[in-house]
PDB file of N, CA and C in Angstrom:
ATOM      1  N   UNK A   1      81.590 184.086  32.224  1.00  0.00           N
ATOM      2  CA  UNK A   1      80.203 184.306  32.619  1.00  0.00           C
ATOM      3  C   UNK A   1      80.154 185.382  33.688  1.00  0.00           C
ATOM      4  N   UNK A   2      79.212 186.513  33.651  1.00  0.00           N
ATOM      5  CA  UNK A   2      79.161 187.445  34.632  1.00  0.00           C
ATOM      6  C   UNK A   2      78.173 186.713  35.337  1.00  0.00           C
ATOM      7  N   UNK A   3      77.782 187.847  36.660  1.00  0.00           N
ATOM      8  CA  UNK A   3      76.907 187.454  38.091  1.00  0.00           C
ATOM      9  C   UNK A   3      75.902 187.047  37.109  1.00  0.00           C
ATOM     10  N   UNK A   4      75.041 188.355  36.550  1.00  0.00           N
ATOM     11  CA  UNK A   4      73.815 188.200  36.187  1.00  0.00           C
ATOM     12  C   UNK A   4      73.088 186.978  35.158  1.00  0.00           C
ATOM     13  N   UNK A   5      74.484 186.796  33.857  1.00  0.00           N
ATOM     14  CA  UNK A   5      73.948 185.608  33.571  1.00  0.00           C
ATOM     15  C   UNK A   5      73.711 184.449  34.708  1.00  0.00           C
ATOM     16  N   UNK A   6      74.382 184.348  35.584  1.00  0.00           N
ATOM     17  CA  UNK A   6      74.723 183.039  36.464  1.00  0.00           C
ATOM     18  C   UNK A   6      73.255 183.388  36.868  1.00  0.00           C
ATOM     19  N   UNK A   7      72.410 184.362  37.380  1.00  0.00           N
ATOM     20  CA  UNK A   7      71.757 184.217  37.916  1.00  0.00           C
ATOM     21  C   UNK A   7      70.507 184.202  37.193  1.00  0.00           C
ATOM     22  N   UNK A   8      70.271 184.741  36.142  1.00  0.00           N
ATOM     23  CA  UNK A   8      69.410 184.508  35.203  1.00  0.00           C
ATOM     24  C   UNK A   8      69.296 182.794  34.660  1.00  0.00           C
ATOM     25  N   UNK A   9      70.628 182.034  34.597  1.00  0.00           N
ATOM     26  CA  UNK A   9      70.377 180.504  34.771  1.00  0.00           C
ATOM     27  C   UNK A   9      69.950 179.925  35.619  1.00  0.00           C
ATOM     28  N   UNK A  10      70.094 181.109  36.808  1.00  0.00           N
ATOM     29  CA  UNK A  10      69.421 180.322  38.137  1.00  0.00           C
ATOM     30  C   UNK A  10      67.836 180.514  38.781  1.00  0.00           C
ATOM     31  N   UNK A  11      67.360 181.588  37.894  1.00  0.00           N
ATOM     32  CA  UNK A  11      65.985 182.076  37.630  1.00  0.00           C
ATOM     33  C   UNK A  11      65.209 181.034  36.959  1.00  0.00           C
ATOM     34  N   UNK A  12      66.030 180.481  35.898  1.00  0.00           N
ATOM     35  CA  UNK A  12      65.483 179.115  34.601  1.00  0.00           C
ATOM     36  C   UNK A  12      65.304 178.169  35.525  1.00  0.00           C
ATOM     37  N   UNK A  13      66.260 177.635  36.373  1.00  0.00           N
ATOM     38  CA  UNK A  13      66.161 176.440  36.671  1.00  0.00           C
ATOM     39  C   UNK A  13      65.504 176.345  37.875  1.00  0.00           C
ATOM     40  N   UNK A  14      65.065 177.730  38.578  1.00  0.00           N
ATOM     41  CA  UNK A  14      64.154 177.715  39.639  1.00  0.00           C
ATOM     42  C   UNK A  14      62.829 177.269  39.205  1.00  0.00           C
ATOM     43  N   UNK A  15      62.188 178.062  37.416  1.00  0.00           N
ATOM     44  CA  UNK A  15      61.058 178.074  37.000  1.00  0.00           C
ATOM     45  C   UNK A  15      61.232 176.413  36.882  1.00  0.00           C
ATOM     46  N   UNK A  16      62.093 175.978  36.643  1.00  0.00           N
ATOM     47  CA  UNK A  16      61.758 174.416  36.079  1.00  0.00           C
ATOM     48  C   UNK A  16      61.842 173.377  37.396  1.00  0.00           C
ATOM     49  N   UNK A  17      62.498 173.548  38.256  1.00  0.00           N
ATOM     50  CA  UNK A  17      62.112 172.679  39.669  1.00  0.00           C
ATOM     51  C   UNK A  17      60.937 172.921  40.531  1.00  0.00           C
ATOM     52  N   UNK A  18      60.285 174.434  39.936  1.00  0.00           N
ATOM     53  CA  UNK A  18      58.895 174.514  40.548  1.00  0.00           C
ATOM     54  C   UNK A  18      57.821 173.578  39.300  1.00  0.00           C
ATOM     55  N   UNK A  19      58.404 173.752  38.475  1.00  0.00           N
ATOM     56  CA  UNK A  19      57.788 172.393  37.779  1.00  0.00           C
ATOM     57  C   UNK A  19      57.385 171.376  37.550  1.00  0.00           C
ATOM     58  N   UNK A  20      58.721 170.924  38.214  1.00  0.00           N
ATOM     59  CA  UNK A  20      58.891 169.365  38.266  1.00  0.00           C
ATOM     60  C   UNK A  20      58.456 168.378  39.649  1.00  0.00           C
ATOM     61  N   UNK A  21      58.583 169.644  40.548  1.00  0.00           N
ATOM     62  CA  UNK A  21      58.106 169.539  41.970  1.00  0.00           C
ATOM     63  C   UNK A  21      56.538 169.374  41.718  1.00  0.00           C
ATOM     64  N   UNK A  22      55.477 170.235  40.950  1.00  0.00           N
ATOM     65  CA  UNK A  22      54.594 169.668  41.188  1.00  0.00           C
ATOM     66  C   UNK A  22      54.161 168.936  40.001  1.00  0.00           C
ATOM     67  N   UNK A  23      54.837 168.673  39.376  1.00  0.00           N
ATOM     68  CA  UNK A  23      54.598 167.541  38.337  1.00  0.00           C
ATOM     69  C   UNK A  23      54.546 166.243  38.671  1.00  0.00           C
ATOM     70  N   UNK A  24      55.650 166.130  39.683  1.00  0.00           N
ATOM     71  CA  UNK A  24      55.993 165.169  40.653  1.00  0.00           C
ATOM     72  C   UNK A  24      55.389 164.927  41.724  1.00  0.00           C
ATOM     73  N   UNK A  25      54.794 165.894  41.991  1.00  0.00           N
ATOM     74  CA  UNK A  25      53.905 165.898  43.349  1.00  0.00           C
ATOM     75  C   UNK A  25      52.887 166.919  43.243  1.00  0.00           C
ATOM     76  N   UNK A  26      51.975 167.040  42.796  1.00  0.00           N
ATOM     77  CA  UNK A  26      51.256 168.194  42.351  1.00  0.00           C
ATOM     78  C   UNK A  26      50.670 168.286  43.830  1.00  0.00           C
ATOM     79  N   UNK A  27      50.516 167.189  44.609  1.00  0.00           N
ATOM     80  CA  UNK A  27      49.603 167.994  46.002  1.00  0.00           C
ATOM     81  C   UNK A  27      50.000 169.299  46.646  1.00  0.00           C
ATOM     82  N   UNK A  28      52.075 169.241  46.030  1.00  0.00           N
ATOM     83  CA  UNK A  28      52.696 170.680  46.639  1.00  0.00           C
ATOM     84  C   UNK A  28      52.106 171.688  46.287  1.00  0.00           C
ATOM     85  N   UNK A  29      51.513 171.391  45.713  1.00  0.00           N
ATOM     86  CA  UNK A  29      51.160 172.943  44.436  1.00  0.00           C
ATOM     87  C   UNK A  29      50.190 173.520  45.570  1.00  0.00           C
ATOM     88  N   UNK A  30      48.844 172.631  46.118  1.00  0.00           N
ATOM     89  CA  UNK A  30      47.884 173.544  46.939  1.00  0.00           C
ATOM     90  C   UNK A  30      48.914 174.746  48.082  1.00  0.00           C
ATOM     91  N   UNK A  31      49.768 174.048  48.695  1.00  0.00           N
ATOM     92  CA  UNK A  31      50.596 175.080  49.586  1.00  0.00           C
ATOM     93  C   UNK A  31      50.844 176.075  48.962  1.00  0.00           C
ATOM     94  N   UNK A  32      51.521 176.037  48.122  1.00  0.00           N
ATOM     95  CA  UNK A  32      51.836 177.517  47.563  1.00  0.00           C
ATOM     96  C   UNK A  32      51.008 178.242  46.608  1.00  0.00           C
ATOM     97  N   UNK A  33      50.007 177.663  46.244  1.00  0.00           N
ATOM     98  CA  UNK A  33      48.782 178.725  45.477  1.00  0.00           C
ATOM     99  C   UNK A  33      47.474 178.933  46.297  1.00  0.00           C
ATOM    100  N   UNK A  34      47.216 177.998  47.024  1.00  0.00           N
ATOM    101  CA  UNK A  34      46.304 178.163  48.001  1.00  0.00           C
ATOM    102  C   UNK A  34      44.829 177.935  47.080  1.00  0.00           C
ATOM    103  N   UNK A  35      45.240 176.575  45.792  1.00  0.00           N
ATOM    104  CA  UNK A  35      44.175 176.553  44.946  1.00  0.00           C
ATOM    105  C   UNK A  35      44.211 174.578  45.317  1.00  0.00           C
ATOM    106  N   UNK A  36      43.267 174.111  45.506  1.00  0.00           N
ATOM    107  CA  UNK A  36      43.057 172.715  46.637  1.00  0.00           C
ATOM    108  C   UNK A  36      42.275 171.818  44.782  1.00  0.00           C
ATOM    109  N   UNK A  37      43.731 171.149  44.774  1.00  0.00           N
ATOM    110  CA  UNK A  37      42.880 169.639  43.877  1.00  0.00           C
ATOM    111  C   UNK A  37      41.741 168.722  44.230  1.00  0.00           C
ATOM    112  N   UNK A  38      40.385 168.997  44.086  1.00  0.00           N
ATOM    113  CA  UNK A  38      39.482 167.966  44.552  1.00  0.00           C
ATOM    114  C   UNK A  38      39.738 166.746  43.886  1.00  0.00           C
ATOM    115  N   UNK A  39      39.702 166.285  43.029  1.00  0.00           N
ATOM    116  CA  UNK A  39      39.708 165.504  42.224  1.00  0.00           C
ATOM    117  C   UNK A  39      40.844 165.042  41.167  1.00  0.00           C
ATOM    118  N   UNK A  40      40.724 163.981  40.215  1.00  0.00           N
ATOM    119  CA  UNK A  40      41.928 163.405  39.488  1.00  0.00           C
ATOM    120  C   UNK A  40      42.094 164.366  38.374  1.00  0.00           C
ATOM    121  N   UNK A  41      41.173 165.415  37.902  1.00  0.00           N
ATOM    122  CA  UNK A  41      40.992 166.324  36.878  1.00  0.00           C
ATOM    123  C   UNK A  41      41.683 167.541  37.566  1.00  0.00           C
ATOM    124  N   UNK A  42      41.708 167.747  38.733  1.00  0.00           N
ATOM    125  CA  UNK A  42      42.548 169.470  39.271  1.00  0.00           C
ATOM    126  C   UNK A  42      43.425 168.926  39.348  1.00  0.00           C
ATOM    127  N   UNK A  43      44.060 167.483  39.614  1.00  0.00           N
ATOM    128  CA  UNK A  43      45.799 167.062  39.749  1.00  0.00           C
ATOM    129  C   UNK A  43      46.141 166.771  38.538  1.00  0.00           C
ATOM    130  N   UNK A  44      45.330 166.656  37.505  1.00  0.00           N
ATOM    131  CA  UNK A  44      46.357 166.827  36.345  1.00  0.00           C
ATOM    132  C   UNK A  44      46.460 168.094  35.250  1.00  0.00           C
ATOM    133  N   UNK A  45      45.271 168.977  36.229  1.00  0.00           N
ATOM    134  CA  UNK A  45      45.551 170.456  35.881  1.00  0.00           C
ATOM    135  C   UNK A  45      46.866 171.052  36.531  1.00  0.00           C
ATOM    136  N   UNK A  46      47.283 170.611  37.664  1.00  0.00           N
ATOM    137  CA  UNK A  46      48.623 170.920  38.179  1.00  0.00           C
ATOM    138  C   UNK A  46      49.232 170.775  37.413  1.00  0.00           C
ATOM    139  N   UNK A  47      49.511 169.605  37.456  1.00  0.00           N
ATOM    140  CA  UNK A  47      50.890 168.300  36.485  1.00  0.00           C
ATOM    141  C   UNK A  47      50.811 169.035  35.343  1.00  0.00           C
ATOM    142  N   UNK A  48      49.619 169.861  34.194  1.00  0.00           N
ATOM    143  CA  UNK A  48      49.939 170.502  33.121  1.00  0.00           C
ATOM    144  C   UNK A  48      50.276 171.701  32.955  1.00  0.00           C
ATOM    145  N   UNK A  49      49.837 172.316  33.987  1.00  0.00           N
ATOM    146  CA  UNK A  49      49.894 173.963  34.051  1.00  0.00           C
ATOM    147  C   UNK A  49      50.941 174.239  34.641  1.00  0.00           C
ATOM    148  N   UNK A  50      50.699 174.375  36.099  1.00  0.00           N
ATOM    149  CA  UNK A  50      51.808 174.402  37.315  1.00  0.00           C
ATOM    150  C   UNK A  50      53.362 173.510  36.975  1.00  0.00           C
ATOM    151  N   UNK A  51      53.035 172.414  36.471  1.00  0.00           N
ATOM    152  CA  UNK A  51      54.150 171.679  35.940  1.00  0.00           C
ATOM    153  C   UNK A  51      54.899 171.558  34.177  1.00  0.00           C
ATOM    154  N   UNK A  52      54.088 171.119  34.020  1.00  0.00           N
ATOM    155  CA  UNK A  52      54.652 171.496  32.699  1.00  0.00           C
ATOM    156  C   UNK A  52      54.945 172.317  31.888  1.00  0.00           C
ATOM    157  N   UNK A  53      54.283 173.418  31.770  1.00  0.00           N
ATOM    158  CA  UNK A  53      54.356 174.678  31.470  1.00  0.00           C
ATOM    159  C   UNK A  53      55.128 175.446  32.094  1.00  0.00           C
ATOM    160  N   UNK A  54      55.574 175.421  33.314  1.00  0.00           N
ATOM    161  CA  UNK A  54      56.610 175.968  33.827  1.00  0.00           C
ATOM    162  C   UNK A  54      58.387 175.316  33.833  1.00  0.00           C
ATOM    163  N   UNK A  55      58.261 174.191  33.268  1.00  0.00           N
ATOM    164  CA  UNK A  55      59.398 173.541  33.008  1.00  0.00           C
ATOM    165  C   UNK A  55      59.681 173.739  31.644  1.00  0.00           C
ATOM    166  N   UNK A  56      58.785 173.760  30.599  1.00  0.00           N
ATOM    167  CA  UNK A  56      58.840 174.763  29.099  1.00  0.00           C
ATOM    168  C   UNK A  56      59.324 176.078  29.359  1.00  0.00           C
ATOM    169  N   UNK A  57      58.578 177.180  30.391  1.00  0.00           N
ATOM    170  CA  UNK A  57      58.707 178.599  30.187  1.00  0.00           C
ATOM    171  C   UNK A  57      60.464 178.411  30.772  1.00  0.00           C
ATOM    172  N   UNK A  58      60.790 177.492  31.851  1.00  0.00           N
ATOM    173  CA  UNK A  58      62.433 177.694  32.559  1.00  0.00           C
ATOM    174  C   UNK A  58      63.137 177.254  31.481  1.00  0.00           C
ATOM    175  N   UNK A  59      62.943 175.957  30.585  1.00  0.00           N
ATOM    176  CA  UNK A  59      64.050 175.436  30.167  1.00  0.00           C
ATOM    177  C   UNK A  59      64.157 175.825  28.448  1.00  0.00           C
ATOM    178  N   UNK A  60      63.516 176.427  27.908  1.00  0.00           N
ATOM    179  CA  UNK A  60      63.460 177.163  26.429  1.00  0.00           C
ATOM    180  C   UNK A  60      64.749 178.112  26.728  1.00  0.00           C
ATOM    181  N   UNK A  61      64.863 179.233  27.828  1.00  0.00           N
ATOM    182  CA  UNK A  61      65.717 180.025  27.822  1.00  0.00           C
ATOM    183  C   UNK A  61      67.070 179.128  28.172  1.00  0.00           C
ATOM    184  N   UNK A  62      67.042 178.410  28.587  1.00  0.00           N
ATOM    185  CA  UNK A  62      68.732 177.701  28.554  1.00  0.00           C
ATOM    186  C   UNK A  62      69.107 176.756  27.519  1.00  0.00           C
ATOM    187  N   UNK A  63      67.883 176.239  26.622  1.00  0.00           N
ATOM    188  CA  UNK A  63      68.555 175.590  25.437  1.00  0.00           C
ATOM    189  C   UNK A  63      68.772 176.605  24.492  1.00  0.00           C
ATOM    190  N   UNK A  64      68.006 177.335  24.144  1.00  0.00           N
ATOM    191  CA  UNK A  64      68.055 178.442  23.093  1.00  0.00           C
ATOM    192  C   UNK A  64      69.074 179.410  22.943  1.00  0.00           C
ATOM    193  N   UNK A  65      69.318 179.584  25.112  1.00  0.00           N
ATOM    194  CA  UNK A  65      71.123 180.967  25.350  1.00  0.00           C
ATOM    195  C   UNK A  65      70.301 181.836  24.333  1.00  0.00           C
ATOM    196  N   UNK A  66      69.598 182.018  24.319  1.00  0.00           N
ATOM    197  CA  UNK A  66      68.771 183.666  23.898  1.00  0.00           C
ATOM    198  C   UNK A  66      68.577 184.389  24.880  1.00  0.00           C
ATOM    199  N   UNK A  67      69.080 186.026  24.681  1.00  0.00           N
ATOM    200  CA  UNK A  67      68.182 186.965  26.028  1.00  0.00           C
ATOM    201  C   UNK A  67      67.015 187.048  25.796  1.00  0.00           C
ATOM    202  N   UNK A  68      67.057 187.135  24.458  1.00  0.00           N
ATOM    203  CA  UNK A  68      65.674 187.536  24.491  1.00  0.00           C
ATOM    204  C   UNK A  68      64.258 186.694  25.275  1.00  0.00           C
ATOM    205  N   UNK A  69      64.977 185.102  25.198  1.00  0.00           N
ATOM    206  CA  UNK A  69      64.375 184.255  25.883  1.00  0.00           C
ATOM    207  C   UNK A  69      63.713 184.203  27.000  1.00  0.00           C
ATOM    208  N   UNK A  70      64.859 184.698  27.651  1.00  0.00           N
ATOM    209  CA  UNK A  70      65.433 184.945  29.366  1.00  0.00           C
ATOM    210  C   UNK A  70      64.250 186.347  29.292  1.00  0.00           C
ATOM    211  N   UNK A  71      64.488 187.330  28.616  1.00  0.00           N
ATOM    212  CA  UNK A  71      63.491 188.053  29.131  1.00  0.00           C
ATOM    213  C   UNK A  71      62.095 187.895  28.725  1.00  0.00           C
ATOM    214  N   UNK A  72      61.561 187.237  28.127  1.00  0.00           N
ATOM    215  CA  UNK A  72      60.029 186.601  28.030  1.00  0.00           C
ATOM    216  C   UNK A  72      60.139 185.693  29.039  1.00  0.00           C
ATOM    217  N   UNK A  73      60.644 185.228  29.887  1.00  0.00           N
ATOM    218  CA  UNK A  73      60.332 184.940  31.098  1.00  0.00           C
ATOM    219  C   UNK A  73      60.213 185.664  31.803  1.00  0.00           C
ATOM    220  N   UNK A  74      61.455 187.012  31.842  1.00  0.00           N
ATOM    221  CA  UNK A  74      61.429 187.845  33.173  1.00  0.00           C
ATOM    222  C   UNK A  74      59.936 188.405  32.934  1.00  0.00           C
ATOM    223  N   UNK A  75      59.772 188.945  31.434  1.00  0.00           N
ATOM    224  CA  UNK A  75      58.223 189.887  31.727  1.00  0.00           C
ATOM    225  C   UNK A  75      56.786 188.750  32.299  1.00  0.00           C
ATOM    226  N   UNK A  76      57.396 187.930  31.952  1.00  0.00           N
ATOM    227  CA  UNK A  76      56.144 186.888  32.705  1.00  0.00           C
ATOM    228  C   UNK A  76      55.810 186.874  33.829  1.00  0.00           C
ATOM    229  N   UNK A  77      57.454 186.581  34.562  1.00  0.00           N
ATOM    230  CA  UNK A  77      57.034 187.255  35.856  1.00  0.00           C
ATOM    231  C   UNK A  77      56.512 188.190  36.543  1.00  0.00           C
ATOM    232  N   UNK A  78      57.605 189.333  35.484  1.00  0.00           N
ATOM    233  CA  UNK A  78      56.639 191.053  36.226  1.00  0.00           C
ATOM    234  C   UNK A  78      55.083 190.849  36.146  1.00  0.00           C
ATOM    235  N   UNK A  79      54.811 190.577  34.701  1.00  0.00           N
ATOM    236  CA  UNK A  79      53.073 190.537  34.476  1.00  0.00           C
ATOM    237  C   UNK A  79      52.324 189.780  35.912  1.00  0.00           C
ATOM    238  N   UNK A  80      52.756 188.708  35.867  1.00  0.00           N
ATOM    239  CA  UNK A  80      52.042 188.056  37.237  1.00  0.00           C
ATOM    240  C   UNK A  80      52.195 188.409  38.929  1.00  0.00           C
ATOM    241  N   UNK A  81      53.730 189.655  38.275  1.00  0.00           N
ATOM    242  CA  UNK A  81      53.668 190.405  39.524  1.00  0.00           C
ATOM    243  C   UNK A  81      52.496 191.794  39.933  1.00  0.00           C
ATOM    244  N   UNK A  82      52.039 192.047  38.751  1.00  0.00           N
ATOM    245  CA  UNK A  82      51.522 192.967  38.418  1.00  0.00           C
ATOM    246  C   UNK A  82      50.341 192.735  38.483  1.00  0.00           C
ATOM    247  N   UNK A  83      49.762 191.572  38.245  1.00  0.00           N
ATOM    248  CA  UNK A  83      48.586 190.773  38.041  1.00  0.00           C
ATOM    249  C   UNK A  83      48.160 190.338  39.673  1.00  0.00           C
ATOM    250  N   UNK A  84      49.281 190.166  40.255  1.00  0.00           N
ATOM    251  CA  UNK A  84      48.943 189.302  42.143  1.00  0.00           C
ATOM    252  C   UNK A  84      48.905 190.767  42.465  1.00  0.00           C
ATOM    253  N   UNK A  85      49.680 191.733  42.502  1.00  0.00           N
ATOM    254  CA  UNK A  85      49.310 193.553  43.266  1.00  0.00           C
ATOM    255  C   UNK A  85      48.168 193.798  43.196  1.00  0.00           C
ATOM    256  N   UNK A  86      47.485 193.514  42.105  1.00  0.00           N
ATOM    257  CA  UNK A  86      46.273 194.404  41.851  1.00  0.00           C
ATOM    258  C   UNK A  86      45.396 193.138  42.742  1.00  0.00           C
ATOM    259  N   UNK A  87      45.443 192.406  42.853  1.00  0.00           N
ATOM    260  CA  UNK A  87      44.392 190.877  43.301  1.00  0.00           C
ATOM    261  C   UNK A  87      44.800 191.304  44.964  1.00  0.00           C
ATOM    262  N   UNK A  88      45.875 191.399  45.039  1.00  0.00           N
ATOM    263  CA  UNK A  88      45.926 191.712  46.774  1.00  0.00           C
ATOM    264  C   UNK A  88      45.125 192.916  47.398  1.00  0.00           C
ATOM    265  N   UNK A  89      45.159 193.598  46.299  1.00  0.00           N
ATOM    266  CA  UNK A  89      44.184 194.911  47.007  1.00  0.00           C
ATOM    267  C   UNK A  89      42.787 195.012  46.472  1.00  0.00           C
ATOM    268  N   UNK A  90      42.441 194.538  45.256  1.00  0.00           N
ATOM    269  CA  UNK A  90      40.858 194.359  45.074  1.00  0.00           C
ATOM    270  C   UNK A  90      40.549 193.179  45.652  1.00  0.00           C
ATOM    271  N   UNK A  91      41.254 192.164  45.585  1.00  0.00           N
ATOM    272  CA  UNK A  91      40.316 190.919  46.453  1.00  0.00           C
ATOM    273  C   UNK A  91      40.750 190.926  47.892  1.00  0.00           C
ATOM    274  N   UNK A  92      41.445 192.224  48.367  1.00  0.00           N
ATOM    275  CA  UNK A  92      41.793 191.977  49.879  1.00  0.00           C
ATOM    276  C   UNK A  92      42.368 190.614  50.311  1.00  0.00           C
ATOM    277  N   UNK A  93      43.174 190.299  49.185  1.00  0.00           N
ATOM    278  CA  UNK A  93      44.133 188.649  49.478  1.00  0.00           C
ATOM    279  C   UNK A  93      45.713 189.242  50.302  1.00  0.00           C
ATOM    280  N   UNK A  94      45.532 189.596  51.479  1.00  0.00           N
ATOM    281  CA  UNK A  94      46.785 190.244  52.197  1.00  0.00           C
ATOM    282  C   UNK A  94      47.390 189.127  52.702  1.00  0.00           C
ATOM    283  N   UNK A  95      47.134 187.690  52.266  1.00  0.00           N
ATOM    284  CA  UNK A  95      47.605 186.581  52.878  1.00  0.00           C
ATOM    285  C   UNK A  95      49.528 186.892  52.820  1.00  0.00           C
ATOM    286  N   UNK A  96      50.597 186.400  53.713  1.00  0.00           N
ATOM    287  CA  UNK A  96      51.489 186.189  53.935  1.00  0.00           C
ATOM    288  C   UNK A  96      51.852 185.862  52.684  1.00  0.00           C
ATOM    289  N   UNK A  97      51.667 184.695  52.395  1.00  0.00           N
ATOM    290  CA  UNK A  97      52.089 184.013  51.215  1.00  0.00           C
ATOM    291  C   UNK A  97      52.290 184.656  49.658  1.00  0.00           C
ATOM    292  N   UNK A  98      51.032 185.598  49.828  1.00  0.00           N
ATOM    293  CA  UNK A  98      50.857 186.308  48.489  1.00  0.00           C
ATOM    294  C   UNK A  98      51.907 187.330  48.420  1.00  0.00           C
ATOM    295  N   UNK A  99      52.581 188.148  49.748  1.00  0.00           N
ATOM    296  CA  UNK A  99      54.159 188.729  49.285  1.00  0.00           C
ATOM    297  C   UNK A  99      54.878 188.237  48.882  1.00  0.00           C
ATOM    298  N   UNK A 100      54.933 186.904  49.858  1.00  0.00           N
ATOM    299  CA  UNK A 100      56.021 186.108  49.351  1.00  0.00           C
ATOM    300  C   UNK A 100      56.566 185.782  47.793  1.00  0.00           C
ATOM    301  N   UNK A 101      55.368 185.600  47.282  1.00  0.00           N
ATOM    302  CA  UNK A 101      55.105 184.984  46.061  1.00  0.00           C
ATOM    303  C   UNK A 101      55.595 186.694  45.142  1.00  0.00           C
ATOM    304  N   UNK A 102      54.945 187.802  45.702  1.00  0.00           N
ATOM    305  CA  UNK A 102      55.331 188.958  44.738  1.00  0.00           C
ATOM    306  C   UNK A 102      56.673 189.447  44.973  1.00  0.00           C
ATOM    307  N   UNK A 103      57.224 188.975  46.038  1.00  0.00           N
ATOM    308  CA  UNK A 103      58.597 189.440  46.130  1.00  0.00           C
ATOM    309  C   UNK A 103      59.783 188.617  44.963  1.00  0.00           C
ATOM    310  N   UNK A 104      58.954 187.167  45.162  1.00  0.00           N
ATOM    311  CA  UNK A 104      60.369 186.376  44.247  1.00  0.00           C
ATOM    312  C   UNK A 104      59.579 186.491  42.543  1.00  0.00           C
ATOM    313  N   UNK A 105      58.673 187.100  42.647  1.00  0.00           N
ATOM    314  CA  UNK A 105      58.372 187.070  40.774  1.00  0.00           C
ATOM    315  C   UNK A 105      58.784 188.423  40.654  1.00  0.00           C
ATOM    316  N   UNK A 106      58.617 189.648  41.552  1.00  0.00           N
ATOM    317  CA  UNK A 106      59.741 190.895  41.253  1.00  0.00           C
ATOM    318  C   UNK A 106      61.020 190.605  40.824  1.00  0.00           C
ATOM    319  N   UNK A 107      61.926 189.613  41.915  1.00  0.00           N
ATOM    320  CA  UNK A 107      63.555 189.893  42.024  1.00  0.00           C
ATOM    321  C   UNK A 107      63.357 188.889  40.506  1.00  0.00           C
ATOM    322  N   UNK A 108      62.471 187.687  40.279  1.00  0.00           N
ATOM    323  CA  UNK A 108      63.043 187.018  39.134  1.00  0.00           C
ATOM    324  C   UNK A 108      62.874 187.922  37.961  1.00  0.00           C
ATOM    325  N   UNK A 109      61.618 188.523  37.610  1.00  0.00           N
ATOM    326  CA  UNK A 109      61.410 189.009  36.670  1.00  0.00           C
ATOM    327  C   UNK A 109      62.798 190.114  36.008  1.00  0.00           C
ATOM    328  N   UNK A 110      63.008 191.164  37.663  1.00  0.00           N
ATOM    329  CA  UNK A 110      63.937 192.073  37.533  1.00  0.00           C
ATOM    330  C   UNK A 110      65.776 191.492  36.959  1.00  0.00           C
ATOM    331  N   UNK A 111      65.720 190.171  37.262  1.00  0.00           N
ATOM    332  CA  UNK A 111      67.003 189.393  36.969  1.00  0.00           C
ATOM    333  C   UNK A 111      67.347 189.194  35.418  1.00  0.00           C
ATOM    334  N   UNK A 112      65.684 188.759  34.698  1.00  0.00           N
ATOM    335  CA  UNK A 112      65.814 187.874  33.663  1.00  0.00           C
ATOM    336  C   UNK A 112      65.757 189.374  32.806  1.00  0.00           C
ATOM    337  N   UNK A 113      64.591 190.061  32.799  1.00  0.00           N
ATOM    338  CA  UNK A 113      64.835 191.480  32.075  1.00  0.00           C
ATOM    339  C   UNK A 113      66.651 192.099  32.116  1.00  0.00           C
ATOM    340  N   UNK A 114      67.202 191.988  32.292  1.00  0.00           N
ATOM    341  CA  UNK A 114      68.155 193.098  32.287  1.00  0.00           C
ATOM    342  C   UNK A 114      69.482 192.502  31.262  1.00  0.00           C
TER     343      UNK A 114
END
């Protein structure tokens, strides 16, 4: 196994513990999206979206050992990296958090593409 696969498995299993984390706990989810569950209907919009769907998009590429897999994740990322750039400067969202968030969907995206 070279670096990059190792780390492209470690891109998968990041997408799938951010998954499971708020699948498991969807209240985590408001911290890091800065989108607030009122009700029993936005926590199980977490638990499906934020969670489940992101434990599908991580763990398809490690049962399958397809690149091609691995990189329909990475472009997912870029896209939503691409998608939060443009939102930081038309909606003036310069929040802290929102680099944060574009820095690790760059390095993942840039991992799983290659």
């Amino acid at each position: 196994m070279n670096i990059i696969y190792i780390l492209k498995i470690i891109a998968a299993i990041a997408t799938i513990a951010t998954g499971l984390l708020v699948l498991i706990k969807p209240k985590a989810a408001e911290g890091f999206t800065g989108l607030t569950a009122s009700g029993p209907r936005g926590i199980s919009e977490f638990r499906a979206v934020f969670g489940g769907l992101f434990i599908a998009l991580g763990l398809y590429p490690l049962v399958a050992q397809s690149a091609i897999a691995f990189q329909m994740l990475g472009w997912g990322y870029l896209l939503i990296a691409v998608a939060r750039l443009a939102s930081i400067f038309i909606d003036k969202s310069y929040d802290r958090s929102n680099y944060i968030s574009l820095g690790i969907e760059i390095v993942l995206g840039v991992i799983l593409i290659v």
